[in-house]
N, C-alpha and C. Protein backbone atom coordinates (compact mmCIF):
# COMPACT_ATOMS: atom_id res chain seq x y z
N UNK A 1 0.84 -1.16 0.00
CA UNK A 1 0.00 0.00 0.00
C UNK A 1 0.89 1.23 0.00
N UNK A 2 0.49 2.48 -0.72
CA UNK A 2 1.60 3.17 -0.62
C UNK A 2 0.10 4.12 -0.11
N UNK A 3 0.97 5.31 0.26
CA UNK A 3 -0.03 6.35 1.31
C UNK A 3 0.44 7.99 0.11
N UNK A 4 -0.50 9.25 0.56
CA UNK A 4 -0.07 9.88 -0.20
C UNK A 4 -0.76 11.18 0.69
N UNK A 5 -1.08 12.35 0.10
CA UNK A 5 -1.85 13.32 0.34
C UNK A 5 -1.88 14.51 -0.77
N UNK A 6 -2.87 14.88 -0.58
CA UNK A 6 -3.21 16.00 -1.93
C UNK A 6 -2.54 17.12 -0.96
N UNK A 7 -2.16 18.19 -2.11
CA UNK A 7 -1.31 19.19 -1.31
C UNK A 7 -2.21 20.25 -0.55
N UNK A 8 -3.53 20.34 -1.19
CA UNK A 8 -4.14 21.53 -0.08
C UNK A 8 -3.98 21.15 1.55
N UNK A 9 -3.28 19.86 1.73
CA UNK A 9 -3.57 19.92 3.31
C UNK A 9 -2.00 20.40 3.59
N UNK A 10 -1.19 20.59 3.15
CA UNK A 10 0.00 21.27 3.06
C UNK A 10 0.61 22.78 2.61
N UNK A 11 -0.57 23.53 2.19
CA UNK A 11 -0.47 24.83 1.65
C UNK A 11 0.66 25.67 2.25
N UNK A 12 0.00 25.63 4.05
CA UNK A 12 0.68 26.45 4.68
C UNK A 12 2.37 26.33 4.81
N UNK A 13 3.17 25.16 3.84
CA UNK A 13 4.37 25.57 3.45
C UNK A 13 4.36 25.93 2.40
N UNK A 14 5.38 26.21 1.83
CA UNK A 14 5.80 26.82 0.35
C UNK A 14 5.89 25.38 -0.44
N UNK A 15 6.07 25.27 -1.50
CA UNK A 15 6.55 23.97 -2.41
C UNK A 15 7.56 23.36 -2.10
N UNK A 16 8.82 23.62 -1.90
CA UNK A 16 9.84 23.01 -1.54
C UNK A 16 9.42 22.50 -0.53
N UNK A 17 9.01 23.12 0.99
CA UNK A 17 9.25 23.15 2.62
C UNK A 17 7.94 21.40 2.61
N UNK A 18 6.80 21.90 1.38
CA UNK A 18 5.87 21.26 1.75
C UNK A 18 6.06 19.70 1.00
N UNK A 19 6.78 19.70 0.10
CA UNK A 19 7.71 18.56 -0.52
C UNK A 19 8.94 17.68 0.85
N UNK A 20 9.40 18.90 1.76
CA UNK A 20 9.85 18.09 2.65
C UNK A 20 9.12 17.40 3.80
N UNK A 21 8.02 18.04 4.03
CA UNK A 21 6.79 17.36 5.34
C UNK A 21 6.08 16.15 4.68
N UNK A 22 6.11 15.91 3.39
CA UNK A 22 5.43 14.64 2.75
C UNK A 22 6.65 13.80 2.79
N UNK A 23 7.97 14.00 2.86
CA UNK A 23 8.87 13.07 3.31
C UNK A 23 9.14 12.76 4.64
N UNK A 24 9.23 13.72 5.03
CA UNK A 24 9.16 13.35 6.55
C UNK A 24 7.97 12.64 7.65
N UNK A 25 7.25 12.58 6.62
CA UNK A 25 6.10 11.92 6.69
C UNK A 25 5.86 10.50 6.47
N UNK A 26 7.19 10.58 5.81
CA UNK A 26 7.11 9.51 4.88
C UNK A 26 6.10 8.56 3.69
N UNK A 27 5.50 9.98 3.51
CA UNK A 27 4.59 9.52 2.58
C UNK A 27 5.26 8.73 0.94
N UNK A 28 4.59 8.04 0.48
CA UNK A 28 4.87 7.69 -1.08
C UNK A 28 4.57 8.75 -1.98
N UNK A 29 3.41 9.58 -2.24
CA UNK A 29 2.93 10.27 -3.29
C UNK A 29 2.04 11.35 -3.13
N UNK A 30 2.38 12.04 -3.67
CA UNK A 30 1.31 13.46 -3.41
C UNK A 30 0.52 13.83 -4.73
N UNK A 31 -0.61 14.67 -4.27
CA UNK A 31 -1.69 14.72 -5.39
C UNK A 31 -1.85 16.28 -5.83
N UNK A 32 -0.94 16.74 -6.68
CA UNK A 32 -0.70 18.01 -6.87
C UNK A 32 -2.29 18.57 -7.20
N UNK A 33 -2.35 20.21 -6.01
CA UNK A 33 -3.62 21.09 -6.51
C UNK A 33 -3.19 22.06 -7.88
N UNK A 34 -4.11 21.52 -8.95
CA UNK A 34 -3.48 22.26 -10.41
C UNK A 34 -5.00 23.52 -10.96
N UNK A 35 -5.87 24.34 -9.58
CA UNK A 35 -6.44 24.92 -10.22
C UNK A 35 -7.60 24.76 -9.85
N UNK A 36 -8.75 24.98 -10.06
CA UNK A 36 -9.63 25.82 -9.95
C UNK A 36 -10.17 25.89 -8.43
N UNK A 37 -10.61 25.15 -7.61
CA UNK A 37 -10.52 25.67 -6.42
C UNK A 37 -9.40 25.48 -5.55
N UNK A 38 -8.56 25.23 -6.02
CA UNK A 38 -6.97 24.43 -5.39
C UNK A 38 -6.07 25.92 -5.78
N UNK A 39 -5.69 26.89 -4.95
CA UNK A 39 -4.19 27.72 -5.60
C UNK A 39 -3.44 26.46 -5.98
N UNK A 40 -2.10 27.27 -6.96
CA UNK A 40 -1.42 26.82 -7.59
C UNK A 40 -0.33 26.78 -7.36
N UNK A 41 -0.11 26.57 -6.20
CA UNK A 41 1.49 26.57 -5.03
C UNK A 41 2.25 25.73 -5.11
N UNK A 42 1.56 24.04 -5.98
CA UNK A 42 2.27 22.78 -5.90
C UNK A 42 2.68 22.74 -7.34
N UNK A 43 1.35 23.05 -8.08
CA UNK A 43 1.59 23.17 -9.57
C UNK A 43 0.74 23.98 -10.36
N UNK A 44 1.10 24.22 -11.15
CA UNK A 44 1.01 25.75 -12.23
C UNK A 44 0.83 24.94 -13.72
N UNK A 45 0.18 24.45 -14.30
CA UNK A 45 -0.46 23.63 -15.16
C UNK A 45 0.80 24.46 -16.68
N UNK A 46 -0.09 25.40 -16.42
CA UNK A 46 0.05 26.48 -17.89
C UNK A 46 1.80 26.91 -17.40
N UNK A 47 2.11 27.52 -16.51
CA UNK A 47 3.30 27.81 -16.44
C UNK A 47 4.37 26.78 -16.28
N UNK A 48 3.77 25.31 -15.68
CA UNK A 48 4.85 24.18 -16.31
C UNK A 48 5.13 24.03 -17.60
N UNK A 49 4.37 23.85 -18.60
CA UNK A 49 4.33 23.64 -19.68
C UNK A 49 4.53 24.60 -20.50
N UNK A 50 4.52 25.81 -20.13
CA UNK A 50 5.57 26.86 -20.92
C UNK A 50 6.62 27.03 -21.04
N UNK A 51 7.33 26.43 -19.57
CA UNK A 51 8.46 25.85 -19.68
C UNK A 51 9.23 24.96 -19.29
N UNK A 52 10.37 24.80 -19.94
CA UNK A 52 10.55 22.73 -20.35
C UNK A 52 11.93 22.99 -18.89
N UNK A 53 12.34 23.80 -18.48
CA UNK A 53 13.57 24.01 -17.56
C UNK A 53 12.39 23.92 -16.12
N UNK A 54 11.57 24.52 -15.51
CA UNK A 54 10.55 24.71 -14.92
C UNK A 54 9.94 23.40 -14.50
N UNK A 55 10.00 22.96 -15.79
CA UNK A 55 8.97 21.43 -15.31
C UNK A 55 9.27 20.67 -14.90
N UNK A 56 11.42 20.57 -15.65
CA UNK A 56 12.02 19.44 -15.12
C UNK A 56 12.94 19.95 -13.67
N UNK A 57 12.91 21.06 -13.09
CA UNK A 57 13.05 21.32 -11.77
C UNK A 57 11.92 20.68 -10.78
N UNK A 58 10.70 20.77 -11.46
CA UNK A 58 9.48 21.02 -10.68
C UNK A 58 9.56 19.13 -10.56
N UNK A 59 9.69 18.57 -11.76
CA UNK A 59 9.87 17.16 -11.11
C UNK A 59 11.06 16.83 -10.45
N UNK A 60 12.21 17.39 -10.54
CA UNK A 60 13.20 16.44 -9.61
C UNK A 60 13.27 16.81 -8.15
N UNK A 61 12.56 18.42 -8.10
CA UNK A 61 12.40 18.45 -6.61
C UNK A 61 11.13 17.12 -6.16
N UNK A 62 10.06 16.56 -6.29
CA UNK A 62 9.52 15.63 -6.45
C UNK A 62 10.04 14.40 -6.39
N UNK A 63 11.11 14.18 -6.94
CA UNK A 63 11.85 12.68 -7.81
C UNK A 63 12.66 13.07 -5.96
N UNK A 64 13.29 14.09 -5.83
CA UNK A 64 14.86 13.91 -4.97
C UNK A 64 14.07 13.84 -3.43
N UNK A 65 12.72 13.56 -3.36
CA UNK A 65 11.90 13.31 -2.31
C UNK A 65 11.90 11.86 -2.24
N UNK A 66 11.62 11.41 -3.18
CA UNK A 66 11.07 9.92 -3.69
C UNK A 66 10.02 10.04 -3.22
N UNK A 67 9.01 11.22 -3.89
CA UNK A 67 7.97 10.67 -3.95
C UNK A 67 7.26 10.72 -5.60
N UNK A 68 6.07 9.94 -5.64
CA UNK A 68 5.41 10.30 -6.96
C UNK A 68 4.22 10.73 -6.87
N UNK A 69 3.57 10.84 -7.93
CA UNK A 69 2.88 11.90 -8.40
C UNK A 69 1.46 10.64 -8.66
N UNK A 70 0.20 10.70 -7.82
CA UNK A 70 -0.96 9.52 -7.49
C UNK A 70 -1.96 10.50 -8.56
N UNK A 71 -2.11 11.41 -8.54
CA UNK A 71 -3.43 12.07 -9.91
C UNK A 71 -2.75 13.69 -9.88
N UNK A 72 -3.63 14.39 -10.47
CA UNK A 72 -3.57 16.13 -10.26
C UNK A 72 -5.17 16.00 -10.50
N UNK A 73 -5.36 17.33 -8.95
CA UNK A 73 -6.00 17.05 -8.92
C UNK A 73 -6.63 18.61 -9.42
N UNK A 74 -8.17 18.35 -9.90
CA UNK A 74 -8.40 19.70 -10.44
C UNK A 74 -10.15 19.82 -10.23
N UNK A 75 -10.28 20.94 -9.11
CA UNK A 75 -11.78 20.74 -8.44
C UNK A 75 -12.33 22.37 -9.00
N UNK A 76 -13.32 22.24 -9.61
CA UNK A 76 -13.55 23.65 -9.86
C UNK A 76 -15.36 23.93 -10.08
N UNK A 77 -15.52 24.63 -10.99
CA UNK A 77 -16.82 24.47 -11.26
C UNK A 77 -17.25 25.09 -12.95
N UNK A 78 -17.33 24.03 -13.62
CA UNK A 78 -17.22 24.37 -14.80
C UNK A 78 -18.41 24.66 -15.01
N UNK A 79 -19.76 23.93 -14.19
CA UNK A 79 -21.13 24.49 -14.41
C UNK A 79 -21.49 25.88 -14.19
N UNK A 80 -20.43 26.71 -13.72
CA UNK A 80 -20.90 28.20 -12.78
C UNK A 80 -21.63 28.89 -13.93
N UNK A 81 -22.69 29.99 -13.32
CA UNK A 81 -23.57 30.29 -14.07
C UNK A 81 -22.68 31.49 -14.96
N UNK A 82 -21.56 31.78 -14.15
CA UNK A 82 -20.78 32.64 -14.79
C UNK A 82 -20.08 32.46 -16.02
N UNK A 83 -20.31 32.45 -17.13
CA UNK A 83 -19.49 32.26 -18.18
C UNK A 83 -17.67 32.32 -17.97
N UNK A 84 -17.41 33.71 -17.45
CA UNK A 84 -16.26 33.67 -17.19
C UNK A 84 -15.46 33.17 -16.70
N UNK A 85 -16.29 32.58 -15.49
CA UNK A 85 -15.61 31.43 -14.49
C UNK A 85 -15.92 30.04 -15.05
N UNK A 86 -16.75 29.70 -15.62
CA UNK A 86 -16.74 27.98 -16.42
C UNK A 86 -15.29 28.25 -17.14
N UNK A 87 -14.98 29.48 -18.67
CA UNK A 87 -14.33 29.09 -19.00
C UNK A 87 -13.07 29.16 -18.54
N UNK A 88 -12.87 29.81 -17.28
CA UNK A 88 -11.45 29.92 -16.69
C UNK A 88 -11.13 28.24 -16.05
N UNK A 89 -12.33 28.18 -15.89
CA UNK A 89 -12.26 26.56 -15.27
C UNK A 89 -11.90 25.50 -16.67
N UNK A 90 -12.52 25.82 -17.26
CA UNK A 90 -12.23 24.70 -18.95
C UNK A 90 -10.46 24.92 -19.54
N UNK A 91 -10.04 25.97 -19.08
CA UNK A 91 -8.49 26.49 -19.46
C UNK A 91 -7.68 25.65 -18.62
N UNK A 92 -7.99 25.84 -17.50
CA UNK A 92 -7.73 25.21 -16.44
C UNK A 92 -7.56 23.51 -16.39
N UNK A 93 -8.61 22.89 -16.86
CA UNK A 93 -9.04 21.82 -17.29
C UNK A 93 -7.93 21.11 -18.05
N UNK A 94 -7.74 21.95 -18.95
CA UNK A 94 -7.42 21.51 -20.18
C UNK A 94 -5.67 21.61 -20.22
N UNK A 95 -5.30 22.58 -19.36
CA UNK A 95 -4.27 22.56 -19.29
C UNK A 95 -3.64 21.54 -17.99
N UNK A 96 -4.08 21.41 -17.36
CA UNK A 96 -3.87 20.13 -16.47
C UNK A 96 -3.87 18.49 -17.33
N UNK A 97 -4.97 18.25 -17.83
CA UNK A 97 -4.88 17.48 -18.79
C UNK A 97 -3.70 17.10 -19.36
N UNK A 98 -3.26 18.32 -20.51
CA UNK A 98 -1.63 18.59 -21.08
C UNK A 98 -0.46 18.38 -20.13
N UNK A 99 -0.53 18.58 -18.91
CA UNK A 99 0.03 18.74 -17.78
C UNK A 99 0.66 16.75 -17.42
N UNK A 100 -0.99 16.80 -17.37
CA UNK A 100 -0.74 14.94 -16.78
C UNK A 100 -0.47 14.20 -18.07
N UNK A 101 -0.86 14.42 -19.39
CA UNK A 101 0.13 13.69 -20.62
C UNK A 101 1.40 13.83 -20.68
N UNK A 102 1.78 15.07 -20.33
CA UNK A 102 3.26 15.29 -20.79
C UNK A 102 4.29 14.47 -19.26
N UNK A 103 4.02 14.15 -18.20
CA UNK A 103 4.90 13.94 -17.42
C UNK A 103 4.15 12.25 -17.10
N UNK A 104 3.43 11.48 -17.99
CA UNK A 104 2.78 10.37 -17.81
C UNK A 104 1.64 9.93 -16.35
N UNK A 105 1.31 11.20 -16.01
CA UNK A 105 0.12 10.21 -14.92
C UNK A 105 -1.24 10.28 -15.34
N UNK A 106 -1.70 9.20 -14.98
CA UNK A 106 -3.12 8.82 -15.98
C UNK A 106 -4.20 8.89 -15.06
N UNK A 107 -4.12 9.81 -13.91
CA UNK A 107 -5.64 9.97 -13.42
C UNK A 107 -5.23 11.44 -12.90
N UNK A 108 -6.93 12.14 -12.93
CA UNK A 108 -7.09 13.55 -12.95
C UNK A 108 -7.89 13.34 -11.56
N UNK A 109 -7.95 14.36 -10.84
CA UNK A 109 -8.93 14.15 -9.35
C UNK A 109 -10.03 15.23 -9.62
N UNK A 110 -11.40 14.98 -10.09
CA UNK A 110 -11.98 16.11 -10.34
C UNK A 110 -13.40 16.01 -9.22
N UNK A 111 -13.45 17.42 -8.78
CA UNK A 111 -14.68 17.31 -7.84
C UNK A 111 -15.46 18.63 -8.72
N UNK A 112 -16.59 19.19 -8.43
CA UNK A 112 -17.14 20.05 -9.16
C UNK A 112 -18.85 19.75 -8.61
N UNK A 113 -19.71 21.56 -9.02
CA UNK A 113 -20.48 21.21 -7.98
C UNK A 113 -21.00 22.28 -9.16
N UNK A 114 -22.59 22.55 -8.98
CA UNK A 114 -23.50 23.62 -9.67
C UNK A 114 -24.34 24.03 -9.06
N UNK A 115 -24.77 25.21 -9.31
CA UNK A 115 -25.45 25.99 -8.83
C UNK A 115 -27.08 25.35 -9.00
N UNK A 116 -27.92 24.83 -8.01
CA UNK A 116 -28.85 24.62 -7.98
C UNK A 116 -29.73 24.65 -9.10
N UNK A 117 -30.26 23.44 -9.96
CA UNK A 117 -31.39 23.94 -10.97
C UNK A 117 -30.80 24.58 -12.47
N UNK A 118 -29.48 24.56 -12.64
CA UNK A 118 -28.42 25.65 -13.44
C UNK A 118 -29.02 24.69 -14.81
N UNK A 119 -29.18 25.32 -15.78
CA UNK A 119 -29.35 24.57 -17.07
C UNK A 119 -27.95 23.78 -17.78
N UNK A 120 -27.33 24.66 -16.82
CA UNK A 120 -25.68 24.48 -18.37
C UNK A 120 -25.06 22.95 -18.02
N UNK A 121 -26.06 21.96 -17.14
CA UNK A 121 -25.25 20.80 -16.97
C UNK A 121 -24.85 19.98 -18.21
N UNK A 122 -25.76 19.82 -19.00
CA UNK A 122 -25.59 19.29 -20.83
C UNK A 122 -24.37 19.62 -20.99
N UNK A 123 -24.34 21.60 -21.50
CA UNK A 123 -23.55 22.25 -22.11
C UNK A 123 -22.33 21.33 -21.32
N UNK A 124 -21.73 21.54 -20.36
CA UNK A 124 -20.37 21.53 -19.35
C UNK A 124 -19.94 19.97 -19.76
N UNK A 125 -21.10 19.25 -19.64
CA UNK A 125 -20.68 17.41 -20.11
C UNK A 125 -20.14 17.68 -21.53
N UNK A 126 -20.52 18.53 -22.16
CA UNK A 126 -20.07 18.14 -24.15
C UNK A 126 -19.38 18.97 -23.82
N UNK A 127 -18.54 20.03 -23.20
CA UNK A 127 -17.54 20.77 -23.55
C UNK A 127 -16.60 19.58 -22.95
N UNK A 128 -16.50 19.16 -21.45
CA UNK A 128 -15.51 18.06 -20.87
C UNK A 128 -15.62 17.32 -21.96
N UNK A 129 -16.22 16.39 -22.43
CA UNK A 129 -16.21 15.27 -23.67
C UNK A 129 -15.46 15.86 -24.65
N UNK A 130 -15.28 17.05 -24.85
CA UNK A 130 -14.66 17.30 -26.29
C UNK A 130 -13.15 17.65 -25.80
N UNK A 131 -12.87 17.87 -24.15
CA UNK A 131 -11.52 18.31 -24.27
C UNK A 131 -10.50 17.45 -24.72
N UNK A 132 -9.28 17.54 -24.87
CA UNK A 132 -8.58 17.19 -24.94
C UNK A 132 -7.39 16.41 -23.79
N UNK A 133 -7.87 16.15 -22.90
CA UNK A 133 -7.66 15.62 -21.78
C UNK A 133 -7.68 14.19 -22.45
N UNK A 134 -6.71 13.00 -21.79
CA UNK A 134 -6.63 11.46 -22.43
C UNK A 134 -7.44 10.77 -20.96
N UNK A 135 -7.94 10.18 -22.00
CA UNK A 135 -9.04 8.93 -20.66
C UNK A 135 -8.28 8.96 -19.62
N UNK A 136 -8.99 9.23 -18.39
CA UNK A 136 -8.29 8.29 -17.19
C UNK A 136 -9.19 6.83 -16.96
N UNK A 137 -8.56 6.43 -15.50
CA UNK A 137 -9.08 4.87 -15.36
C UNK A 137 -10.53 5.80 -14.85
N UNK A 138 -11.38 4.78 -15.27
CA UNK A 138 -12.89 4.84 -14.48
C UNK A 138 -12.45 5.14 -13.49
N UNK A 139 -13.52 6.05 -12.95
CA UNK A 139 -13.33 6.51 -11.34
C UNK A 139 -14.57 7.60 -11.02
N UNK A 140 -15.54 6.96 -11.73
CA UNK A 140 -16.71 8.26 -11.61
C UNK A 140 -18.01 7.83 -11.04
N UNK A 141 -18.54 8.59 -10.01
CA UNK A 141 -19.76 8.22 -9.18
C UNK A 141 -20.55 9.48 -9.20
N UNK A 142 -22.16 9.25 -9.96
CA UNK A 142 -22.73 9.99 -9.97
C UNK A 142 -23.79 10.34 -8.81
N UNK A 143 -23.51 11.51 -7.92
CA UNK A 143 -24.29 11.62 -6.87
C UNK A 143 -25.03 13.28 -6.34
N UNK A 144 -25.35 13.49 -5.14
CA UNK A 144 -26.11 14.62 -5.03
C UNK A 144 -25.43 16.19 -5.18
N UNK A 145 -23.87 15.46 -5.15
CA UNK A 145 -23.28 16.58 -5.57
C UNK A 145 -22.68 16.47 -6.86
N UNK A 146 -23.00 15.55 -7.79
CA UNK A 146 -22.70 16.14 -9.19
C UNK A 146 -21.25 14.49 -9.20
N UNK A 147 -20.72 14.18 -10.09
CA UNK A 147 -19.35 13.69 -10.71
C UNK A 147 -18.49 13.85 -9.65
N UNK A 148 -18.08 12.42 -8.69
CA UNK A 148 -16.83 12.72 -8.12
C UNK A 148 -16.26 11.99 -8.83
């Protein structure tokens, strides 16, 4: 069994400091917050992938832990009635996605929630269906709060 933790329960260090309390912890793997209700303290989706020096720092501080990388996780709300905020959330989305292809991990952690009665649940399923994000493993339960 290996053990892990998503980084919002670690915020209150910086990246490095909070890379050393998951060792000292001795944890196996951490579940980087990449965005929408998660700051971006562990990982920066769009600014990894802009750059290729950046990303491979960002993994060997990671690697020189020994720990790995269990999903990214990305909780937001793509249903919001706000246009602006779905699509900041779909950018978001999508660049995490790119994020977890390019460094090989094959599951995304998505939680997400709507505004009571909101019509745009359709819309938000065919925009996710069309992203560009690669399958993860099944891992979806439909319940009162929407797709965990």
């Amino acid at each position: 069994m290996k053990l892990g933790l998503i980084t919002t329960g670690i915020l209150q260090h910086g990246f490095e400091d909070g890379l050393d309390v998951a060792q000292a912890l001795a944890l196996d793997m951490i579940e980087p917050g990449c965005g929408g209700f998660h700051p971006k303290t562990y990982a920066d989706p769009a600014a990894l992938l802009a750059d290729a020096s950046a990303l491979a720092r960002w993994r060997e501080a990671i690697a020189a832990r020994e720990l790995a990388i269990s999903a990214l996780a990305i909780h937001g709300a793509p249903l919001a009635p706000d246009p602006a905020e779905a699509a900041a959330y779909a950018r978001e989305f999508e660049d995490t996605c790119r994020l977890a292809e390019r460094i090989g991990v094959d599951r995304r952690e998505l939680r997400y929630g709507r505004v009571e009665g909101h019509q745009a649940f359709p819309i938000a399923f065919a925009r996710l269906e069309r992203s560009s994000c690669p399958p993860a493993a099944p891992r979806t339960r439909v319940g009162r709060q929407g797709l965990t």
